[in-house]
C-alpha atoms as a PDB file:
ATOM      1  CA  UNK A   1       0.000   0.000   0.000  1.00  0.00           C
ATOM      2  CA  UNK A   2       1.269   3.712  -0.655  1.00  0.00           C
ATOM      3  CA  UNK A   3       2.106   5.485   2.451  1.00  0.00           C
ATOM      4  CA  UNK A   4      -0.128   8.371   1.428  1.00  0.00           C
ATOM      5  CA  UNK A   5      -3.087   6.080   1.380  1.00  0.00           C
ATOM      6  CA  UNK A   6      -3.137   5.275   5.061  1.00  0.00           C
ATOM      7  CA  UNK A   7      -6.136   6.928   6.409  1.00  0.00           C
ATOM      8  CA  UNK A   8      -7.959   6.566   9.815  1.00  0.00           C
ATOM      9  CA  UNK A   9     -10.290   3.562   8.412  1.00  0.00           C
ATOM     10  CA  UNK A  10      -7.705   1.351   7.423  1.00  0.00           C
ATOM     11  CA  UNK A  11      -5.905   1.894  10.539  1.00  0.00           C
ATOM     12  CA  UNK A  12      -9.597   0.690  12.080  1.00  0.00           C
ATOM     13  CA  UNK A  13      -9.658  -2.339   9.994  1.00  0.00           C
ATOM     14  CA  UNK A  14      -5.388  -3.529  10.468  1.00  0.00           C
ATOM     15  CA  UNK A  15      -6.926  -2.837  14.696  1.00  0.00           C
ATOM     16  CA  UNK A  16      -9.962  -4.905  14.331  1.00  0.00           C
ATOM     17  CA  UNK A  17      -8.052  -7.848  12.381  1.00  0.00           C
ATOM     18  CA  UNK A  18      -5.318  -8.000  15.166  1.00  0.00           C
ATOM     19  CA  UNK A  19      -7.983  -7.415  18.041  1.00  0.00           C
ATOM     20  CA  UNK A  20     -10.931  -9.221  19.446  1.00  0.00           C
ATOM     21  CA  UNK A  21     -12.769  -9.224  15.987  1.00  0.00           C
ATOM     22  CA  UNK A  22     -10.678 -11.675  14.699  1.00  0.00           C
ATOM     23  CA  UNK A  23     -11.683 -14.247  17.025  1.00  0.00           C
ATOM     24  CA  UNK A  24     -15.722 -13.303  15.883  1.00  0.00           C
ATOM     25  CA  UNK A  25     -16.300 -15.563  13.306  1.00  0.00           C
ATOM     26  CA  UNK A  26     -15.083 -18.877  14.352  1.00  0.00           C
ATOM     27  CA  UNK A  27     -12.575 -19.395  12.045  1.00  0.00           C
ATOM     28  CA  UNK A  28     -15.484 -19.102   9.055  1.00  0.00           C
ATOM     29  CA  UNK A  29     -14.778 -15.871   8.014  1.00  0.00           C
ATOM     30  CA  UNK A  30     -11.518 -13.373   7.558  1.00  0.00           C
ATOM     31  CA  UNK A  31     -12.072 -11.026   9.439  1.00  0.00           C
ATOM     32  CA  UNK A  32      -9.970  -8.985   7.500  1.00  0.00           C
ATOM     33  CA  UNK A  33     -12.716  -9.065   4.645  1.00  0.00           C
ATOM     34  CA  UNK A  34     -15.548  -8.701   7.018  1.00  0.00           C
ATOM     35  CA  UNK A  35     -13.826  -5.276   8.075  1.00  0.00           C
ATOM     36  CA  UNK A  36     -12.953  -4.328   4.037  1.00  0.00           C
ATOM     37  CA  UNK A  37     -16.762  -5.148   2.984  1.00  0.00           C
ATOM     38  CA  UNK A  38     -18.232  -2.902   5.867  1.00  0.00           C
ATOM     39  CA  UNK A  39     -16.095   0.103   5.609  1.00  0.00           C
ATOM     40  CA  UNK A  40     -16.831   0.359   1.925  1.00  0.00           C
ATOM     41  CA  UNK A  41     -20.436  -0.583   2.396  1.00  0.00           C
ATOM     42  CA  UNK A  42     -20.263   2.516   4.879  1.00  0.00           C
ATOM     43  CA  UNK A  43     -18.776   4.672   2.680  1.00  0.00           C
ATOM     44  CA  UNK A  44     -20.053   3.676  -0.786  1.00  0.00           C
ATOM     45  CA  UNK A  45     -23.866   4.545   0.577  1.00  0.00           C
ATOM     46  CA  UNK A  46     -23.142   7.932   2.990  1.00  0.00           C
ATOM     47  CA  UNK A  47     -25.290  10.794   1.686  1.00  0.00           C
ATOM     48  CA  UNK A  48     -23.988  14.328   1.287  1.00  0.00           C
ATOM     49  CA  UNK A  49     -26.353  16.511   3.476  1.00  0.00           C
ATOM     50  CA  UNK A  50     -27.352  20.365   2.691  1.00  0.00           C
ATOM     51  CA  UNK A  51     -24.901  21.652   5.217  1.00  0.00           C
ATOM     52  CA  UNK A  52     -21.790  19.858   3.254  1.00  0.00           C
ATOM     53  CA  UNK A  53     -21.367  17.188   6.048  1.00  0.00           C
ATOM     54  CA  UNK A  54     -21.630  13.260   5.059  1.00  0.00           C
ATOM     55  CA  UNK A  55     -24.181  10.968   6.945  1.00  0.00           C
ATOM     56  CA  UNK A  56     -23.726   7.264   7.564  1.00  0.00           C
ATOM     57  CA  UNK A  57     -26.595   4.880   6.273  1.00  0.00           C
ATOM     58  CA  UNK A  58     -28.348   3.538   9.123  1.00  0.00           C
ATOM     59  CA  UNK A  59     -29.610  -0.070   8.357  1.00  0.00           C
ATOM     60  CA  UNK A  60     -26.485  -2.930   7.037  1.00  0.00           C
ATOM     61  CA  UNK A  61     -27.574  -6.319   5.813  1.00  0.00           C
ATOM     62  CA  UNK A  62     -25.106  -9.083   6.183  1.00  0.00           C
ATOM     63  CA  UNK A  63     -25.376 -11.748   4.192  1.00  0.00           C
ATOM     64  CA  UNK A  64     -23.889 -15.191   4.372  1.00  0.00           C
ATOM     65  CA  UNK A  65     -24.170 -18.812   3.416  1.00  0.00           C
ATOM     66  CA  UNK A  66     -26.696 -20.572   5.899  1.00  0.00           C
ATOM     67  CA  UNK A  67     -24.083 -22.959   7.432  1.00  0.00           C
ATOM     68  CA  UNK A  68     -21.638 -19.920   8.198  1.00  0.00           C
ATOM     69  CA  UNK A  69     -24.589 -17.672  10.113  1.00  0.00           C
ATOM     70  CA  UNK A  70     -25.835 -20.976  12.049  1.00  0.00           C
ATOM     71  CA  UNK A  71     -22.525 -21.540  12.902  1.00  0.00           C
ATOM     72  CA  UNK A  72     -21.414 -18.196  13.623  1.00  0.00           C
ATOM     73  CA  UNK A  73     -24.650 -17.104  15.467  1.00  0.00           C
ATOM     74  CA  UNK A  74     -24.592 -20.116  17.792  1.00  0.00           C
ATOM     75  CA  UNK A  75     -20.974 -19.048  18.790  1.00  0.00           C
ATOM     76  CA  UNK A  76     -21.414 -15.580  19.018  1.00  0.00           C
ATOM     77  CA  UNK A  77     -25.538 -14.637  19.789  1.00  0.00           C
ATOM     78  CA  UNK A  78     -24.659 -10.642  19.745  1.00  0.00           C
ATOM     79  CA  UNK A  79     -22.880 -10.671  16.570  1.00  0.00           C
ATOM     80  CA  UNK A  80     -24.992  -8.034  15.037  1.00  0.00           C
ATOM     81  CA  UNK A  81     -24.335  -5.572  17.916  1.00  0.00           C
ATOM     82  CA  UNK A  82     -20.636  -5.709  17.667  1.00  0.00           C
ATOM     83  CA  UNK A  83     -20.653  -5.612  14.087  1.00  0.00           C
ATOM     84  CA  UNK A  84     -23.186  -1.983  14.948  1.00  0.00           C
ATOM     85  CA  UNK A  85     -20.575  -0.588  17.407  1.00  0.00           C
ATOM     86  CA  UNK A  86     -17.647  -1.248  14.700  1.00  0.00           C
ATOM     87  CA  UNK A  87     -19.999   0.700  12.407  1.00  0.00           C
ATOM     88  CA  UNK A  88     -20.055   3.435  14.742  1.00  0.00           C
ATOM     89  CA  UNK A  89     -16.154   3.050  15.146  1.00  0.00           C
ATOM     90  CA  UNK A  90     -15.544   3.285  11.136  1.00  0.00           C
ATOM     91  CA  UNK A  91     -18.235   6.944  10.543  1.00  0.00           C
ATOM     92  CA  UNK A  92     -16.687   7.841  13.359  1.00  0.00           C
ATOM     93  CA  UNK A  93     -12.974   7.481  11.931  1.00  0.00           C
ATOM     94  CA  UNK A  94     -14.113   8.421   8.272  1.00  0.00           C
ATOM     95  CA  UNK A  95     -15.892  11.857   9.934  1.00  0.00           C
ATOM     96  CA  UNK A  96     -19.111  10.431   8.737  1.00  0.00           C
ATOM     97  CA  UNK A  97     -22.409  11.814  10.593  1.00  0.00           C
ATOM     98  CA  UNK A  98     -24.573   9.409  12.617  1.00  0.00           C
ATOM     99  CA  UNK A  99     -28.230  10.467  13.028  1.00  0.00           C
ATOM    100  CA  UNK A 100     -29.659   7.443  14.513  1.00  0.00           C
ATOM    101  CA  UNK A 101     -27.912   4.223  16.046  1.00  0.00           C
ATOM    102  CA  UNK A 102     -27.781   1.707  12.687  1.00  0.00           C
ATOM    103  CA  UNK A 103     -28.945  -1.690  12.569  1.00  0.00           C
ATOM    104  CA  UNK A 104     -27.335  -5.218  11.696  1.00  0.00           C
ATOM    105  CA  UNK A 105     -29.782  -7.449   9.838  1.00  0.00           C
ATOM    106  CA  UNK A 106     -28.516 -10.893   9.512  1.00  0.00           C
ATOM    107  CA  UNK A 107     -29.615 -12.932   5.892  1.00  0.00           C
ATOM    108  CA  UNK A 108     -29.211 -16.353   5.676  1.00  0.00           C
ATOM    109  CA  UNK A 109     -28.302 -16.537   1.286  1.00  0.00           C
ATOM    110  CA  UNK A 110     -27.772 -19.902   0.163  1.00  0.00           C
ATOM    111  CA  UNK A 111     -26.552 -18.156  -3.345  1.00  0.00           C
ATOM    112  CA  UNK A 112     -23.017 -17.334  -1.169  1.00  0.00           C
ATOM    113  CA  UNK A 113     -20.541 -19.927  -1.107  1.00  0.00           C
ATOM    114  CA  UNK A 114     -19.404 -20.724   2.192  1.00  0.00           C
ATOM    115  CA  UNK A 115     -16.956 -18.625   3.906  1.00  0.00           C
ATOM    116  CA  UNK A 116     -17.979 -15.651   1.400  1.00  0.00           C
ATOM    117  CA  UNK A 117     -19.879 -12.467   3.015  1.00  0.00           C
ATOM    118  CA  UNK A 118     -22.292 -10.293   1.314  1.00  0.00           C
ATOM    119  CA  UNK A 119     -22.694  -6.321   3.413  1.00  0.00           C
ATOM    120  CA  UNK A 120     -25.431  -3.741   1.974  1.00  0.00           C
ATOM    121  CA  UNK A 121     -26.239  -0.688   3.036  1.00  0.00           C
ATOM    122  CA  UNK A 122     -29.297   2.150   3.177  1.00  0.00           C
ATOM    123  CA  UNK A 123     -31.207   4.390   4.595  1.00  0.00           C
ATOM    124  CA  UNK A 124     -34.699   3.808   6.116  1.00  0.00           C
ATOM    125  CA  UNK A 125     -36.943   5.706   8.203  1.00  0.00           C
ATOM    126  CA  UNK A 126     -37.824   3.871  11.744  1.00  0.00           C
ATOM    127  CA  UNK A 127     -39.497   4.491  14.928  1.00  0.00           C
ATOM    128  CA  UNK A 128     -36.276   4.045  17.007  1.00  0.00           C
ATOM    129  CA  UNK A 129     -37.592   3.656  20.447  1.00  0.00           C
ATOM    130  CA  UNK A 130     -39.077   0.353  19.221  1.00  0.00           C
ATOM    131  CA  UNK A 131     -36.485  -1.317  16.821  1.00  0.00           C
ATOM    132  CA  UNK A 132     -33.139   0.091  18.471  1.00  0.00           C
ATOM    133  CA  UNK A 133     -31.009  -2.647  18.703  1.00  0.00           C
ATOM    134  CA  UNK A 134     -28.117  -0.696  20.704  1.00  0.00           C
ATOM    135  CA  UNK A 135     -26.984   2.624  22.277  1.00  0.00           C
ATOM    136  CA  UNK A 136     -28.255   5.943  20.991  1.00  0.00           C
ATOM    137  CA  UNK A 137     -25.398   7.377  19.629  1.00  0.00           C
ATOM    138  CA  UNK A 138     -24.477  11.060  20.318  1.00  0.00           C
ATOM    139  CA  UNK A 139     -22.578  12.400  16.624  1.00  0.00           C
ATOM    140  CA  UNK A 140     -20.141  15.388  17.157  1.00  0.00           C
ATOM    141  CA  UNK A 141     -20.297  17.940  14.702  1.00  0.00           C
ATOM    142  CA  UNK A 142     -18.836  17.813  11.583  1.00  0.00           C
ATOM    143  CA  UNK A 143     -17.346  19.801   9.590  1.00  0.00           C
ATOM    144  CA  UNK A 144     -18.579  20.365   5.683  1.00  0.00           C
ATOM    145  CA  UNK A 145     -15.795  18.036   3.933  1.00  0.00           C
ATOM    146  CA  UNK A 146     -13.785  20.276   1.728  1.00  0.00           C
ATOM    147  CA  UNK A 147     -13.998  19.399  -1.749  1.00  0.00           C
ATOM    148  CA  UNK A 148     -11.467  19.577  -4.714  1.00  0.00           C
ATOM    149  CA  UNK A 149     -12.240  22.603  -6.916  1.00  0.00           C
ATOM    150  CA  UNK A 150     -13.102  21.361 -10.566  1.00  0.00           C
ATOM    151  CA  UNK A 151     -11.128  18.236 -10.068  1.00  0.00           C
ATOM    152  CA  UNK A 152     -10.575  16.262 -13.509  1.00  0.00           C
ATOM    153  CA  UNK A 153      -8.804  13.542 -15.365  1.00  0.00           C
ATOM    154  CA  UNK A 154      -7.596  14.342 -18.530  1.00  0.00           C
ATOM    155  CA  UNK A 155      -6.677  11.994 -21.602  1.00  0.00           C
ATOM    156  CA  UNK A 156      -4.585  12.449 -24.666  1.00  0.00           C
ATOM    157  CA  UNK A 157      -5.262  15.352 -26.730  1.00  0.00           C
ATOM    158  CA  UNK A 158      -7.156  17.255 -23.671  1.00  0.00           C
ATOM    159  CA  UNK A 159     -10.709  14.364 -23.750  1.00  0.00           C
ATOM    160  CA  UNK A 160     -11.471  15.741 -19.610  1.00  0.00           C
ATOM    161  CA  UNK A 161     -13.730  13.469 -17.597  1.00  0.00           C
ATOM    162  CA  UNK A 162     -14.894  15.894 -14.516  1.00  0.00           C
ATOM    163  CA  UNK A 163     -14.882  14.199 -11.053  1.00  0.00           C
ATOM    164  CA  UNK A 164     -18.232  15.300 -10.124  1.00  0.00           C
ATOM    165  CA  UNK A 165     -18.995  11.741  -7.630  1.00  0.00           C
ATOM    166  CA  UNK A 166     -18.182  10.460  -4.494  1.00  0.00           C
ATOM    167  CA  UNK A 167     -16.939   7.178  -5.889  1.00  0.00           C
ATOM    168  CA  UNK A 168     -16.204   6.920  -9.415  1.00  0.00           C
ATOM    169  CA  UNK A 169     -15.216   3.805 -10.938  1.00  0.00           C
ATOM    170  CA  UNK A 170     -13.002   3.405 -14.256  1.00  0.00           C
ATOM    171  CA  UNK A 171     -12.749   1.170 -16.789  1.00  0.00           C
ATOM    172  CA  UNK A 172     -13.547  -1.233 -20.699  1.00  0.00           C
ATOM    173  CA  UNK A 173     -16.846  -1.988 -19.052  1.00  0.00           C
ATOM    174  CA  UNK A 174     -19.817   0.154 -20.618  1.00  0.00           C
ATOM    175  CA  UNK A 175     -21.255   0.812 -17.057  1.00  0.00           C
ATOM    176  CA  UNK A 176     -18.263   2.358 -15.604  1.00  0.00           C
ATOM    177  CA  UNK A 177     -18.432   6.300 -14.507  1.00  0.00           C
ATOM    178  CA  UNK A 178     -15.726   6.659 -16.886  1.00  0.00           C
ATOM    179  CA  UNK A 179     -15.491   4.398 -19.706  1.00  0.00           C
ATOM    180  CA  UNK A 180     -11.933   3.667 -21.323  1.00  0.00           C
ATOM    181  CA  UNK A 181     -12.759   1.466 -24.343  1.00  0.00           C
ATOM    182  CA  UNK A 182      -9.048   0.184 -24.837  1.00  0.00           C
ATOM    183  CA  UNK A 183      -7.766  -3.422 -24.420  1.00  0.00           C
ATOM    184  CA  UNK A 184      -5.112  -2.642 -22.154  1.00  0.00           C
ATOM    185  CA  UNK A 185      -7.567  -1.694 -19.482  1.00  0.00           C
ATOM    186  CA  UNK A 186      -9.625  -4.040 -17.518  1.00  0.00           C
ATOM    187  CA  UNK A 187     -13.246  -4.262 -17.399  1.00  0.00           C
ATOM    188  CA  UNK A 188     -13.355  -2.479 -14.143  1.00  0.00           C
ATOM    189  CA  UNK A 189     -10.009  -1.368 -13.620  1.00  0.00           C
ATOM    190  CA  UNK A 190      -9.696   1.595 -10.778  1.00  0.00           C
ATOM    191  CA  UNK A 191     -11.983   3.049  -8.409  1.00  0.00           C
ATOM    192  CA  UNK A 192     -11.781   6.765  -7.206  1.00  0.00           C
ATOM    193  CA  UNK A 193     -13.386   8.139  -4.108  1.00  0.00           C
ATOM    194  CA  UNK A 194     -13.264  11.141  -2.391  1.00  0.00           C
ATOM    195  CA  UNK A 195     -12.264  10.809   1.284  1.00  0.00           C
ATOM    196  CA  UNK A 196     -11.135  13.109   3.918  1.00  0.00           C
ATOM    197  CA  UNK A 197     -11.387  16.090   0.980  1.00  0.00           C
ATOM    198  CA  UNK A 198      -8.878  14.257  -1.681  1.00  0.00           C
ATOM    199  CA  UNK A 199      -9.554  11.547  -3.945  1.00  0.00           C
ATOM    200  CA  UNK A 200      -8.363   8.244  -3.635  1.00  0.00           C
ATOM    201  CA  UNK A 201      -7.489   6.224  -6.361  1.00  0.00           C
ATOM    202  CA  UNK A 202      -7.828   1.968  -5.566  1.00  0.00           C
ATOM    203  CA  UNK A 203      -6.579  -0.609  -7.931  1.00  0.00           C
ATOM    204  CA  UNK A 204      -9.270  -2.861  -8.400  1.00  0.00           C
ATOM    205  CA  UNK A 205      -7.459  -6.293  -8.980  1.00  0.00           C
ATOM    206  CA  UNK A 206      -6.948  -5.152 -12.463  1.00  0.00           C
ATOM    207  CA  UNK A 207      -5.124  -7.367 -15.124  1.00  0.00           C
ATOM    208  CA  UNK A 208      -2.692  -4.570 -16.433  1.00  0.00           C
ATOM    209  CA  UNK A 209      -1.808  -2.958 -12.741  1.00  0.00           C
ATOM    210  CA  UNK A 210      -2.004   0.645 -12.035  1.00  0.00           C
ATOM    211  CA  UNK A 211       0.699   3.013 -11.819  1.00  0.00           C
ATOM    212  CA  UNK A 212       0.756   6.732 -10.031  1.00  0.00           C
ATOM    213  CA  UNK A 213       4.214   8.862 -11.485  1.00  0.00           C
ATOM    214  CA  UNK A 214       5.771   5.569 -12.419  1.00  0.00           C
ATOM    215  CA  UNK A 215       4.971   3.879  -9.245  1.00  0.00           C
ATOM    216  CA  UNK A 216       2.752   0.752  -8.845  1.00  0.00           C
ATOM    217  CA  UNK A 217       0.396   1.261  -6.704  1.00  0.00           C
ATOM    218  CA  UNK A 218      -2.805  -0.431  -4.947  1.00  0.00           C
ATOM    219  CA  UNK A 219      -4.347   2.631  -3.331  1.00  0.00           C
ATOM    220  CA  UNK A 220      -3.166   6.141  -3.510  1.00  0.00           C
ATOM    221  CA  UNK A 221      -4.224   9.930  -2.471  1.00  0.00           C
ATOM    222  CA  UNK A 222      -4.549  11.717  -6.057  1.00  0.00           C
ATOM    223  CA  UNK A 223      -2.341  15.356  -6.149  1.00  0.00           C
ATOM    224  CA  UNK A 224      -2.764  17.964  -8.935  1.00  0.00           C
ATOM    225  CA  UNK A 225      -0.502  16.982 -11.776  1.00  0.00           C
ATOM    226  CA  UNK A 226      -0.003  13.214 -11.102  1.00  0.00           C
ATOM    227  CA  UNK A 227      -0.209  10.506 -13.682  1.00  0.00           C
ATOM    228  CA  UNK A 228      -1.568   7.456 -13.458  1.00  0.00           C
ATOM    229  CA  UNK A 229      -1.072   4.637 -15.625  1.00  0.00           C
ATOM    230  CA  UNK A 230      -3.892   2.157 -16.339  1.00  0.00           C
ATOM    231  CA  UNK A 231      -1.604  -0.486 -17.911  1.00  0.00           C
ATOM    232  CA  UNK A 232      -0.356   1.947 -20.321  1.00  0.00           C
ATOM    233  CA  UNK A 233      -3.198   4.364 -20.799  1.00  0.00           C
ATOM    234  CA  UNK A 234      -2.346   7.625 -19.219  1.00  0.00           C
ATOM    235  CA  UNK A 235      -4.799   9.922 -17.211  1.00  0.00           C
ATOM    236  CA  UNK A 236      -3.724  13.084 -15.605  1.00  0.00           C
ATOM    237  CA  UNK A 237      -5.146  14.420 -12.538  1.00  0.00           C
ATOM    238  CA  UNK A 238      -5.833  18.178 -12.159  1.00  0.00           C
ATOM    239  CA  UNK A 239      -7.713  20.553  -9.999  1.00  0.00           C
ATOM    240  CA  UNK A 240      -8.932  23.925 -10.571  1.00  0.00           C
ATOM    241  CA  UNK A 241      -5.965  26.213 -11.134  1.00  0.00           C
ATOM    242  CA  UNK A 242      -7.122  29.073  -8.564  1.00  0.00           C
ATOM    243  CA  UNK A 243      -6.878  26.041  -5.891  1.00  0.00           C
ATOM    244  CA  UNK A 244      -3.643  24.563  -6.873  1.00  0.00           C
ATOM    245  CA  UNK A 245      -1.282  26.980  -8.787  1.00  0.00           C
ATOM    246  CA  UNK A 246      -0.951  24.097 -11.772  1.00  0.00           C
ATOM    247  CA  UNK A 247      -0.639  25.302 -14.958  1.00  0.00           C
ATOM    248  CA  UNK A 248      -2.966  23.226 -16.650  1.00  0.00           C
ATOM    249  CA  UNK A 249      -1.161  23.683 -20.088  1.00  0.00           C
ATOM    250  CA  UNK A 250       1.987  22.267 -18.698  1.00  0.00           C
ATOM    251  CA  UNK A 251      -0.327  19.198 -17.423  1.00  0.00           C
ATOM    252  CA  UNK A 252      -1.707  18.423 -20.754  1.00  0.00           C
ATOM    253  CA  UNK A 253       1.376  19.065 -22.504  1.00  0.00           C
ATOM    254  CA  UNK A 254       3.071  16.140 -20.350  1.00  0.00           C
ATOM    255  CA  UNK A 255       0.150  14.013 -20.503  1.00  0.00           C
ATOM    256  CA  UNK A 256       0.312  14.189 -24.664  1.00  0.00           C
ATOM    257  CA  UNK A 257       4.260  13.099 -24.571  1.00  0.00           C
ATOM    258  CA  UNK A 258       3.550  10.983 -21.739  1.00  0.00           C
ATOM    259  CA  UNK A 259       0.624   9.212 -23.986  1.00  0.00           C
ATOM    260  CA  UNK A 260       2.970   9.350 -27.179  1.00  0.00           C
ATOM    261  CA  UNK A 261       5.791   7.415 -25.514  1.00  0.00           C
ATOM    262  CA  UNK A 262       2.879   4.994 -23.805  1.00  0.00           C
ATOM    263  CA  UNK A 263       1.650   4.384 -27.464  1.00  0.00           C
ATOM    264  CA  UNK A 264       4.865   3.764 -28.814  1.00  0.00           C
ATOM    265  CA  UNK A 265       6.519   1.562 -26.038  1.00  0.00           C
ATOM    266  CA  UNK A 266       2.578  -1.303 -26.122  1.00  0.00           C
ATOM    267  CA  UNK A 267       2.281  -0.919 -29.646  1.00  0.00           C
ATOM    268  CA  UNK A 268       4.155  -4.692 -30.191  1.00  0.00           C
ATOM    269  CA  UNK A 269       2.231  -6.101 -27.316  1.00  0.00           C
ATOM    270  CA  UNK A 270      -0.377  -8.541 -27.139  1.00  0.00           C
ATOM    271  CA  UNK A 271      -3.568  -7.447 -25.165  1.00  0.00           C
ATOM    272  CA  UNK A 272      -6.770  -9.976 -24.296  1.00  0.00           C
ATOM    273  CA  UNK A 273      -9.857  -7.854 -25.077  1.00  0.00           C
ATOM    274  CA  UNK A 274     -11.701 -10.139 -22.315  1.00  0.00           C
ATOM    275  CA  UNK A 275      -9.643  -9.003 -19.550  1.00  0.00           C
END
């Protein structure tokens, strides 16, 4: 991992695998994934509220294979209501806003395979007083995230793609946010999200690797002027020159030779167009 990606949340998750959570799931389950698939189903589904602040969804379904939750459940009967306090742990460390204590549902799915986990997350309306499961939970204020000005990934000849979403995803595939129809780049190749007021760039287990200024990378906090490398194809990152100073013509002048020499240097290689 980069050493600019480290953030509070991932610090949560290397604490919970080494801690007491580890020991949860009788040896079913890594914990490690547990923690991964409920900080992003945290974050992938927080809503931006009118005063700028980010609020947590309140209501997580866990799913998993009937054998694992009998299993599991029998060994530990409050499972949901530690998985809800490391819910409140995670907003807490990615300064997301609580409004209401959230609840665990846990799904028996006999689609999962065993040892695989399934987390979703949303926002419903409840009378709390009669379905609180834990606590009420007193959120500190937050402060309005700061945002990028006019952040934007540029490509070749100046093609921009503005960075207008909390999580973005890149990629072949026609469904992505931003669609890169070239056979070096996987069907969903990168993710971007904005946390803590920068965007975040996550490799997504992609064929080709990623690469940020010539380094391979699996997650890494985006700066004006960097270039990342989707197996080849080139992207620049840039912000909104009265935020940063860049000069945005030196950017796309860089990201042109930069694509020229890419071109030139995969020209003679094979690519899969299924990857």
């Amino acid at each position: 991992m980069d050493s600019r990606g480290l953030s509070a949340v991932e610090r949560r998750i290397e604490t919970l695998v080494e801690g007491s959570f580890a020991r949860l799931f009788s040896g079913r389950l890594q914990p490690r994934e547990v923690a991964v698939h409920l900080a992003r189903a945290l974050e992938d589904n927080a809503d931006l509220a009118t005063d700028g602040s980010r609020i947590a969804p309140n209501h997580f379904t866990v799913r998993l294979n009937p054998e694992d939750l009998a299993a599991i459940s029998s060994a530990q009967p409050g499972l949901g209501r530690i998985i809800g306090d490391t819910v409140i742990a995670m907003a807490a460390d990615a300064g997301l806003r609580l409004d209401d204590t959230p609840i665990i549902k846990l799904v028996a799915e006999s689609s999962l395979a065993r040892r695989s986990i399934s987390i979703s997350a949303s926002f419903q309306e409840r009378n709390l007083r009669a379905t609180q499961a834990m606590r009420p939970v007193s959120a500190s204020p937050v402060v309005p995230e700061h945002r990028p000005r006019n952040p934007q990934l540029i490509q070749g000849s100046l093609q921009t793609f503005p960075l207008t979403r909390h999580v973005i995803n890149i990629g072949r595939r026609h469904d992505n946010h931003i669609v890169i129809d070239d056979p070096r780049v996987s069907r969903v190749h990168v993710q971007i999200r904005l946390r803590y007021g920068h965007y975040v760039l996550y490799d997504l287990q992609s064929t080709g690797g990623t690469q940020v200024n010539g380094q391979h990378v699996k997650e890494c906090i985006l700066n004006p002027g960097d270039v990342i490398s989707l197996a080849g194809v080139l992207l620049v990152y840039i912000e909104d020159e009265a935020s940063t100073g860049h000069d945005l013509r030196n950017v796309s002048s860089t990201a042109a030779d930069l694509d020229a020499h890419a071109e030139s240097e995969t020209s003679a290689k094979d690519n899969d167009p299924t990857l």
